[in-house]
C-alpha atoms as a PDB file:
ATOM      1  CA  UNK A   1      15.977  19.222 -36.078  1.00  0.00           C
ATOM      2  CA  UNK A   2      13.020  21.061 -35.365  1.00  0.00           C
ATOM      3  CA  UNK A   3      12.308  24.483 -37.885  1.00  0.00           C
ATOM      4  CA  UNK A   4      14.215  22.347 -40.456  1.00  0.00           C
ATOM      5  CA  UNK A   5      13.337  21.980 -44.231  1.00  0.00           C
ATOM      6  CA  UNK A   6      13.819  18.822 -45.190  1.00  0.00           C
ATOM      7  CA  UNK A   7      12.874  16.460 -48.859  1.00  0.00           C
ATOM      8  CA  UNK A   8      10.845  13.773 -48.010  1.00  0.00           C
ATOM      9  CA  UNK A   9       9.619  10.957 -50.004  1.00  0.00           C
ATOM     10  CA  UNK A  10       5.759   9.662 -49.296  1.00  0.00           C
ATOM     11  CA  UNK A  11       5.228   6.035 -48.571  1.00  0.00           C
ATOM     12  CA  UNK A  12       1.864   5.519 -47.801  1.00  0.00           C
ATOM     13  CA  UNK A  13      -1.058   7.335 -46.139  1.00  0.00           C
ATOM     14  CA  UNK A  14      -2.114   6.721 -42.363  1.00  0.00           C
ATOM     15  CA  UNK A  15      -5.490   8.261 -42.599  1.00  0.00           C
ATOM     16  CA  UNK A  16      -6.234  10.180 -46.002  1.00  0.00           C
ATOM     17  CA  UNK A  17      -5.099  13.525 -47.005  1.00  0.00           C
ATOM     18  CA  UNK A  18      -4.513  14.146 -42.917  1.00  0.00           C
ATOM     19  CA  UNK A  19      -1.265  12.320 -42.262  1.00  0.00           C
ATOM     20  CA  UNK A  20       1.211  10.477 -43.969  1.00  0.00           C
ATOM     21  CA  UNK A  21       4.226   8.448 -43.098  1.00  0.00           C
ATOM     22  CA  UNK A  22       7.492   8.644 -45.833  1.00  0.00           C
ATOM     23  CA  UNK A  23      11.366   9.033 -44.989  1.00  0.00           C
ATOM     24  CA  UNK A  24      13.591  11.736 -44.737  1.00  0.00           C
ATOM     25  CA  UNK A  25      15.810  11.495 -47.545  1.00  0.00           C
ATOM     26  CA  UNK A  26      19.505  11.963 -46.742  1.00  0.00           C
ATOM     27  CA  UNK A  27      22.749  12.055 -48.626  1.00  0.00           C
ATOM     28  CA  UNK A  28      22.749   7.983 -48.503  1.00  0.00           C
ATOM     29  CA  UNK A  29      20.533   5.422 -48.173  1.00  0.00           C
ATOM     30  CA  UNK A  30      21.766   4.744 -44.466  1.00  0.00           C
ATOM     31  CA  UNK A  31      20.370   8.445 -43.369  1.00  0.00           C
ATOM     32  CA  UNK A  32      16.549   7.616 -44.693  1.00  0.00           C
ATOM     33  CA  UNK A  33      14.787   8.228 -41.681  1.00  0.00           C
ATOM     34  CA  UNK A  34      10.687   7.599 -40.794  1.00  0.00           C
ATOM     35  CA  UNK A  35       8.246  10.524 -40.238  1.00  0.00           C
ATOM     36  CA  UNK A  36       5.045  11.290 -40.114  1.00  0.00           C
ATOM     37  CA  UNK A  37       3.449  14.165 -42.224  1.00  0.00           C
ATOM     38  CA  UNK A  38       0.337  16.586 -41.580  1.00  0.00           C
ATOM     39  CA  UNK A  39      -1.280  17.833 -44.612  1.00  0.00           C
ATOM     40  CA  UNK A  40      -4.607  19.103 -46.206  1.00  0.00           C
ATOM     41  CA  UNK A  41      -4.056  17.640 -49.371  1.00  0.00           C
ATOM     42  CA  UNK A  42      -3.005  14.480 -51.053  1.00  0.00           C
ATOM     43  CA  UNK A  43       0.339  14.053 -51.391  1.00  0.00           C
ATOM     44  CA  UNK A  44       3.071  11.376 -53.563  1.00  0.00           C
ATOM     45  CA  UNK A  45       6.267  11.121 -54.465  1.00  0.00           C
ATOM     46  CA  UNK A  46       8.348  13.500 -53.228  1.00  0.00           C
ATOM     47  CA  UNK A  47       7.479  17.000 -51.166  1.00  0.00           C
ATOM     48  CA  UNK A  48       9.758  19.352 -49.346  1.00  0.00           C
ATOM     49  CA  UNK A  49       8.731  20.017 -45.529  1.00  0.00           C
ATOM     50  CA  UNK A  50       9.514  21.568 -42.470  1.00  0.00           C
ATOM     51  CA  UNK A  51       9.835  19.305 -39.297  1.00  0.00           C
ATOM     52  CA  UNK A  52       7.204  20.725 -37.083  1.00  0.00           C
ATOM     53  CA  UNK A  53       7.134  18.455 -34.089  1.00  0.00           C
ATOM     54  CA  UNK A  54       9.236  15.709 -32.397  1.00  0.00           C
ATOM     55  CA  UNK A  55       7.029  13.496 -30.548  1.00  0.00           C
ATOM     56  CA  UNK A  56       8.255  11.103 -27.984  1.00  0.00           C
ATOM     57  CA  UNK A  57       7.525   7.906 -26.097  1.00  0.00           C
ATOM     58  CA  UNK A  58       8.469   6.976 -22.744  1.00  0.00           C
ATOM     59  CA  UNK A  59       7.373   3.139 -22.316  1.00  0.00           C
ATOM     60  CA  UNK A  60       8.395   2.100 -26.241  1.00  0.00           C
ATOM     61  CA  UNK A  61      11.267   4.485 -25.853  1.00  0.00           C
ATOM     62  CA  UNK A  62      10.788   5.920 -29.127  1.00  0.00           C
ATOM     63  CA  UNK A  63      10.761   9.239 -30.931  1.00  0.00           C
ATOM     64  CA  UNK A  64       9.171   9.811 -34.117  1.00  0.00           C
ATOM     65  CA  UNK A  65       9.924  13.498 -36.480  1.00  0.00           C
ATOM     66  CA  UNK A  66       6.219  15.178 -37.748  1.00  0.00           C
ATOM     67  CA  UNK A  67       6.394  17.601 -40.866  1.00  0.00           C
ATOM     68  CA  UNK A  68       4.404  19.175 -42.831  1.00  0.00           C
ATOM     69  CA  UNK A  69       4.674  20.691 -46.181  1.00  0.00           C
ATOM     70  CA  UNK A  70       6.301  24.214 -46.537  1.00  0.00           C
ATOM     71  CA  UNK A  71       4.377  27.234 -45.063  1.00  0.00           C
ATOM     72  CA  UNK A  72       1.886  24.601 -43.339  1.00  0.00           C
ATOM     73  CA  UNK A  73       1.334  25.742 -39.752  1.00  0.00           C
ATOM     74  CA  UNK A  74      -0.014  22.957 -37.658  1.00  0.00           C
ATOM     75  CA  UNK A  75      -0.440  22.978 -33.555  1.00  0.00           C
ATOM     76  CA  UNK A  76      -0.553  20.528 -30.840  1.00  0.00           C
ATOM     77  CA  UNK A  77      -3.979  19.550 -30.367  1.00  0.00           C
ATOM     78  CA  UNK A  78      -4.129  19.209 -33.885  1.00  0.00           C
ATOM     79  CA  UNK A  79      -0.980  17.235 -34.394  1.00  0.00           C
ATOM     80  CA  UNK A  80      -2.100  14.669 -30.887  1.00  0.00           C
ATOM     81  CA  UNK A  81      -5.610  14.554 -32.736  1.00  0.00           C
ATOM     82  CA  UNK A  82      -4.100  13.327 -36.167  1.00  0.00           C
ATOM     83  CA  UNK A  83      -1.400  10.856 -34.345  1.00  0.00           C
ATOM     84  CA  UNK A  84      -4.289   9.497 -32.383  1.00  0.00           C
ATOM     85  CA  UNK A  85      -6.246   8.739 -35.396  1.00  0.00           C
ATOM     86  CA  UNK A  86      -3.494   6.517 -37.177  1.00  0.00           C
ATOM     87  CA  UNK A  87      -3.327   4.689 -33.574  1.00  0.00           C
ATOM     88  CA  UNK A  88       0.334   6.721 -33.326  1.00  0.00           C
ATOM     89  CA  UNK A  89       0.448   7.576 -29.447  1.00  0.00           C
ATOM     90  CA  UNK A  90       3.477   9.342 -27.840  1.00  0.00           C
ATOM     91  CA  UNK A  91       3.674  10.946 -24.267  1.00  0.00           C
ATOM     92  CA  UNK A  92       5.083  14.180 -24.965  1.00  0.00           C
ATOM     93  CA  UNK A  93       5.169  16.630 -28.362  1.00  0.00           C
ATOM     94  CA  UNK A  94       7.508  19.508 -28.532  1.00  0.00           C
ATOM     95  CA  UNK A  95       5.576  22.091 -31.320  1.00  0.00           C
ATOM     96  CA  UNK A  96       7.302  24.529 -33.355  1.00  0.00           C
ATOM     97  CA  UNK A  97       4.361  26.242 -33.376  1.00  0.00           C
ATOM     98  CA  UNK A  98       2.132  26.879 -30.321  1.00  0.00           C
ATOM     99  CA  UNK A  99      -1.035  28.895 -29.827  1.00  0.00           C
ATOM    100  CA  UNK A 100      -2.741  30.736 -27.104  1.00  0.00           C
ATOM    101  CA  UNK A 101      -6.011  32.858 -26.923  1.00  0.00           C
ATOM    102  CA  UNK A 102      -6.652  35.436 -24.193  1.00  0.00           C
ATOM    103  CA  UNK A 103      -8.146  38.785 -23.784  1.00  0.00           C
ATOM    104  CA  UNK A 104      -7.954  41.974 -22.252  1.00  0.00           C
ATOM    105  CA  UNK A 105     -10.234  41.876 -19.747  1.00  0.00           C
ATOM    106  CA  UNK A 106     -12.023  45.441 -18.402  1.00  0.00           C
ATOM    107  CA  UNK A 107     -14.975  46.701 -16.153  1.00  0.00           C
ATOM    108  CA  UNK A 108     -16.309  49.696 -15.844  1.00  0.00           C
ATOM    109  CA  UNK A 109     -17.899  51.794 -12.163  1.00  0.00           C
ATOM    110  CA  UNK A 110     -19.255  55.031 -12.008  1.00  0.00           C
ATOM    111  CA  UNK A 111     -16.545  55.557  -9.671  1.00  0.00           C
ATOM    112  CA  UNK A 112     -13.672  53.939 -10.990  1.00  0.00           C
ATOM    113  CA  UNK A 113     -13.777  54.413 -14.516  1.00  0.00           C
ATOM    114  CA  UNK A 114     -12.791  52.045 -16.475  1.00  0.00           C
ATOM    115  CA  UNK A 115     -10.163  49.459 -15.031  1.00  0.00           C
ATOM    116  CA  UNK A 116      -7.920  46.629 -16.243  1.00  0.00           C
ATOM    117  CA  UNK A 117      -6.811  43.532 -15.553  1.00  0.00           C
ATOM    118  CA  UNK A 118      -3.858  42.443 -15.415  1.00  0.00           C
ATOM    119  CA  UNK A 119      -1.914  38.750 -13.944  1.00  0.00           C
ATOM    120  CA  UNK A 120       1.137  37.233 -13.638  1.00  0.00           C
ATOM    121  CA  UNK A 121       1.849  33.865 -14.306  1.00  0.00           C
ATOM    122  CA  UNK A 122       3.908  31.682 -12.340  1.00  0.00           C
ATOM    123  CA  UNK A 123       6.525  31.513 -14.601  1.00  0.00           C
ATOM    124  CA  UNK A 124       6.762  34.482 -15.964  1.00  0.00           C
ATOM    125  CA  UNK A 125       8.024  37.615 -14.861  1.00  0.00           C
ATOM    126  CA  UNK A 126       5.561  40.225 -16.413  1.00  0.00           C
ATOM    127  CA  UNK A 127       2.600  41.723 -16.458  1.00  0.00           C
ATOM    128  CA  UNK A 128       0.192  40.720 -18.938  1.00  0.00           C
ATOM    129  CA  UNK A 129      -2.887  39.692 -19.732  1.00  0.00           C
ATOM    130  CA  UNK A 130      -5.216  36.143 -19.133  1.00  0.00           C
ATOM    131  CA  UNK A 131      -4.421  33.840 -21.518  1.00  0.00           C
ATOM    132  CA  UNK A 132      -3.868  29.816 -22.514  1.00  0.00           C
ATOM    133  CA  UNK A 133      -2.774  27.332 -24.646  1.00  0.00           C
ATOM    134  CA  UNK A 134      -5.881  26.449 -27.518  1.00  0.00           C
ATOM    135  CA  UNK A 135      -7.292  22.591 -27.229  1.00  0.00           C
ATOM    136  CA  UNK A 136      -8.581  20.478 -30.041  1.00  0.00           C
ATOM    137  CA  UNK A 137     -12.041  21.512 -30.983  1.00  0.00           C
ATOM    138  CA  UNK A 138     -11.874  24.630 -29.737  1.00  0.00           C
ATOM    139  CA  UNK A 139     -12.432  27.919 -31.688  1.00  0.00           C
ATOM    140  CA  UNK A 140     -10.009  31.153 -30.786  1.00  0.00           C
ATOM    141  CA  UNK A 141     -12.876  32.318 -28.552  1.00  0.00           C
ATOM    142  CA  UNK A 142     -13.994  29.598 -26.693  1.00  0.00           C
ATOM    143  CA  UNK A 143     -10.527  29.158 -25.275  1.00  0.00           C
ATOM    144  CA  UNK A 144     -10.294  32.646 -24.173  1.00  0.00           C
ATOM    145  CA  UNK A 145     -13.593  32.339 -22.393  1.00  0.00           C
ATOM    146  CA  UNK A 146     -12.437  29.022 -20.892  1.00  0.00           C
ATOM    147  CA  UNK A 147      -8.712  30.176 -19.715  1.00  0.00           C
ATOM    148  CA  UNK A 148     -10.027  33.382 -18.232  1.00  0.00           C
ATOM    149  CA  UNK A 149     -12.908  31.563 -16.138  1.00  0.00           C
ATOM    150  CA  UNK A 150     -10.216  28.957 -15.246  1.00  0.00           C
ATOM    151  CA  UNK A 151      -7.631  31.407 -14.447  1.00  0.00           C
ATOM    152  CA  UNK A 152      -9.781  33.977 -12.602  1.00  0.00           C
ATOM    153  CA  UNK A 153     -12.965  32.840 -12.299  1.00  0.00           C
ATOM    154  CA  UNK A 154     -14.519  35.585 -13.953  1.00  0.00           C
ATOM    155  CA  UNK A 155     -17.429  35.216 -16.482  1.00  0.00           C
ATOM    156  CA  UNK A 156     -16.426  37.920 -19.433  1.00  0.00           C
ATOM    157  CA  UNK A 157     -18.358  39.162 -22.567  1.00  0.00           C
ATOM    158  CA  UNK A 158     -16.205  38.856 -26.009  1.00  0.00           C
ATOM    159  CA  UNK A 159     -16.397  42.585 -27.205  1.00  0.00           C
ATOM    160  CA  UNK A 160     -17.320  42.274 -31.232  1.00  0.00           C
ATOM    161  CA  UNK A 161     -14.634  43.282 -34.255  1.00  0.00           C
ATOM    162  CA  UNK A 162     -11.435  43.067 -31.928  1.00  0.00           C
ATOM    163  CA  UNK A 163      -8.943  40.821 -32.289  1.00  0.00           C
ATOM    164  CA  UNK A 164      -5.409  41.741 -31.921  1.00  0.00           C
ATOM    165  CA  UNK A 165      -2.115  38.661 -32.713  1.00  0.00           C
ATOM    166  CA  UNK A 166       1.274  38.876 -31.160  1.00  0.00           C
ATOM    167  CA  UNK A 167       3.578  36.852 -32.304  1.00  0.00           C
ATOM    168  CA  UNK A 168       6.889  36.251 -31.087  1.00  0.00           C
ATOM    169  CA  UNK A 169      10.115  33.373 -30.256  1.00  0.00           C
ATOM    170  CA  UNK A 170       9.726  32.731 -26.268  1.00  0.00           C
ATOM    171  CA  UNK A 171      13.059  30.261 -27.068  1.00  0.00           C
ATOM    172  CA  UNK A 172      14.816  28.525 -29.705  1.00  0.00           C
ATOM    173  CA  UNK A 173      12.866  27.580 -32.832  1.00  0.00           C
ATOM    174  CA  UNK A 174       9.372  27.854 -31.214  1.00  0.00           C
ATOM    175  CA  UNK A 175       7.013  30.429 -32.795  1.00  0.00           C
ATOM    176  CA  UNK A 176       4.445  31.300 -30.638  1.00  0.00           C
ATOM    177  CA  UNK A 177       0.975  32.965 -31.559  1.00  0.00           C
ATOM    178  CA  UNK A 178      -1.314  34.605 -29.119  1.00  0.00           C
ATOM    179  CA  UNK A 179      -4.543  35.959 -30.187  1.00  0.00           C
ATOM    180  CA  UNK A 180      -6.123  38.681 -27.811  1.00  0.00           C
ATOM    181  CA  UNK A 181     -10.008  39.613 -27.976  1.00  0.00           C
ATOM    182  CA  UNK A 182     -11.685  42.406 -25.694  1.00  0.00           C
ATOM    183  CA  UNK A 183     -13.754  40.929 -22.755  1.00  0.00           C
ATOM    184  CA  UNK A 184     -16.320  43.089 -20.367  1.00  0.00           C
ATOM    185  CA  UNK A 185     -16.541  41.955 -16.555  1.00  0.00           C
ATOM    186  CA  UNK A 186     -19.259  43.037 -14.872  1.00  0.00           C
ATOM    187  CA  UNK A 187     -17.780  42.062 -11.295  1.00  0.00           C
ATOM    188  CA  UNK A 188     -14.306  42.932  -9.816  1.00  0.00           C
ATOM    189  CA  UNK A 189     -13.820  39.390  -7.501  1.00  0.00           C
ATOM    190  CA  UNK A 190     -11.232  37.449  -8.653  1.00  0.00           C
ATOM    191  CA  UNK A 191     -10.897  34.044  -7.786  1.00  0.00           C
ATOM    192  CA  UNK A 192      -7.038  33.030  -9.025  1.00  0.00           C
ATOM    193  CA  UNK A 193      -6.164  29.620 -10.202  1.00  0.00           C
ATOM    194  CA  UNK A 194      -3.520  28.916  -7.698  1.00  0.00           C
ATOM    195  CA  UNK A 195      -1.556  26.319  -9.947  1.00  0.00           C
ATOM    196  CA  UNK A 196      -1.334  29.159 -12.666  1.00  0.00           C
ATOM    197  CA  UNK A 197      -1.510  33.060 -11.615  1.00  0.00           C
ATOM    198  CA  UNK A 198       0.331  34.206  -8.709  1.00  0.00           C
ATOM    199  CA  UNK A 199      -0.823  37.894  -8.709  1.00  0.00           C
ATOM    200  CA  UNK A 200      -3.686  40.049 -10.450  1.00  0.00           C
ATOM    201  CA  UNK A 201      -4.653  43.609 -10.208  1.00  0.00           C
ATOM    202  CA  UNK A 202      -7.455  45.750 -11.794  1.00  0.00           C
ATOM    203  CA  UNK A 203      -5.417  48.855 -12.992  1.00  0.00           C
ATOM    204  CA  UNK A 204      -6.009  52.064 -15.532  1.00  0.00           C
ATOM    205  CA  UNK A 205      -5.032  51.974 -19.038  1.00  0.00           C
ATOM    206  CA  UNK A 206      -2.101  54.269 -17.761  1.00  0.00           C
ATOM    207  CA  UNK A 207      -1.045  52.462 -14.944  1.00  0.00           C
ATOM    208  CA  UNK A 208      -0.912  48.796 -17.354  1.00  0.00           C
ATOM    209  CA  UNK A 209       0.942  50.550 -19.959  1.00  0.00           C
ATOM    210  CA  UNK A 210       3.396  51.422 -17.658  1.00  0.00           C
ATOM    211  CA  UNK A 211       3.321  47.778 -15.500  1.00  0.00           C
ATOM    212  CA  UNK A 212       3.504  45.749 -19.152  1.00  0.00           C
ATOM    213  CA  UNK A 213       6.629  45.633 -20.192  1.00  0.00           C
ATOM    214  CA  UNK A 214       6.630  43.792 -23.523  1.00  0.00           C
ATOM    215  CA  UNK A 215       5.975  45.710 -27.201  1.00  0.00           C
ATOM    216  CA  UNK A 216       3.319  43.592 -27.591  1.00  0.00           C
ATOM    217  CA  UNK A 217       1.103  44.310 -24.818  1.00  0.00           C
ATOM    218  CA  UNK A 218       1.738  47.949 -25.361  1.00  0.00           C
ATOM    219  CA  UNK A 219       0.584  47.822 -28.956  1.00  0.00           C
ATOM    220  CA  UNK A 220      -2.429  45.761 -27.560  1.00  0.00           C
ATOM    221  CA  UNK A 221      -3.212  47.979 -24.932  1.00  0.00           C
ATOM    222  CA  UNK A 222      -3.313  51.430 -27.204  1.00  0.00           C
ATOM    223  CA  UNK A 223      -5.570  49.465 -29.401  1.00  0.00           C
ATOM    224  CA  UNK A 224      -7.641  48.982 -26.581  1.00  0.00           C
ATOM    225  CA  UNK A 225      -7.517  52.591 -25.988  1.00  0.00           C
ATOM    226  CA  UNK A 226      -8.902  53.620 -29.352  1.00  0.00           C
ATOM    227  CA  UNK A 227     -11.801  51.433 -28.983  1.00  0.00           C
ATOM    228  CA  UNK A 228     -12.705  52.254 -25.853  1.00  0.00           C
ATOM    229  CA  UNK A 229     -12.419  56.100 -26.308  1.00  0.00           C
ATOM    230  CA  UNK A 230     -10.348  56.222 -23.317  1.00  0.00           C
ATOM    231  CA  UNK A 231      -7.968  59.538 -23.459  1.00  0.00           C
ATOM    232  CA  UNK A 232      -4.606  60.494 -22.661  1.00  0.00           C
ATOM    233  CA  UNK A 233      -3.671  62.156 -19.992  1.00  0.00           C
ATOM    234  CA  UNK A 234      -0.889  64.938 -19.572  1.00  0.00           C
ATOM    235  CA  UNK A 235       1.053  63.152 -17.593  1.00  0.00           C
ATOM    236  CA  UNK A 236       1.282  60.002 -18.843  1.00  0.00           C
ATOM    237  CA  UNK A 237       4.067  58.741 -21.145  1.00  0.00           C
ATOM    238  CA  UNK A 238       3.584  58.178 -24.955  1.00  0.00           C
ATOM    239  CA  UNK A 239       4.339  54.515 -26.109  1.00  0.00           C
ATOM    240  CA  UNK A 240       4.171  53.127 -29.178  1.00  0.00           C
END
């Protein structure tokens, strides 16, 4: 059900021109079904949507379909936030859409040059960079600052104008966003959240475009390259 567009007809608000609650309107009366809608705007009658979230509830052992109007992208905090507010509480959401912030995190020595960091999450089989699902009130920066303190304990400076997006389908309909900034360390000690990163390393630009394996990250990383001013040596391989 999730990703799918659906016609919906509006029966009354829950808390105005946030959330709504109408039915699903099938090919008879017997498929009308009850959902809840996120908008921006007021809406009546009826309005075509995508289903967006199915949220769930262990102890009342009921589910409950969220959508939102077409090309309406909505996320969990936001979504928990709204339910919350029309006194609609369920234990677990699956999103369509989820978003993360991170950065790519870099210190410089006299010695060293400059270095990168790079983790790897417990579930996940690549290198990459700190990162972490955005929470309600937060702006796109203030969770990158708070993942990559929580993650490796580091205190980092947001670099100014850089701000790269992946985007990408991890599985099924999910769409997940991940917005990237540039963050100066000034100390190399990382302290890893043991419930989240398993490894870290501090690394060249050379040796992380090699070690990340995902388009993505490369793209990142050569952007990161250009703003730095770091060059290219002869050896290493061209990615793009």
């Amino acid at each position: 059900m999730l990703g799918k567009t659906v016609m919906i007809e509006i029966f009354g608000t829950l808390a105005e021109n946030a959330l709504y609650s109408g039915f699903i309107i099938g090919k008879s009366h017997t498929d009308m079904r009850s959902v809840y809608v996120m908008t921006e705007q007021k809406l009546e009658g009826l309005v075509e949507c995508t289903i967006i979230a199915i949220a769930s509830s262990q102890n009342r052992m009921q589910t409950r379909l969220v959508a939102a109007p077409l090309n309406h992208i909505y996320y969990e905090p936001d979504i928990r936030t709204r339910l919350e507010r029309a006194s609609a509480r369920f234990d677990k959401l699956i999103c369509m859409y989820e978003k993360s912030c991170g950065a790519v995190v870099y210190r410089t020595t006299a010695r060293d040059g400059i270095k990168i960091l790079l983790v790897k999450n417990h579930n996940g089989k690549c290198w990459t960079f700190p990162k972490g699902h955005i929470e309600a009130n937060e702006s796109e920066k203030q969770t990158a600052l708070r993942e990559i303190k929580e993650e490796t304990g580091l205190t980092v400076t947001i670099e100014p104008n850089f701000r790269q997006t992946s985007v990408y389908r991890p599985f099924g309909k999910i769409k997940k966003f991940v917005v990237f900034f540039l963050a100066k360390a000034t100390e190399a000690a990382v302290n890893m959240q043991q419930s989240e990163i398993d490894y870290y390393l501090w690394v060249s630009i050379e040796e992380a475009m090699a070690l990340c394996s995902h388009e993505n990250d490369t793209k990142i990383l050569n952007e990161v390259r250009r703003r730095l001013g770091i060059r290219r040596t002869d050896h290493e391989p061209v990615r793009v």
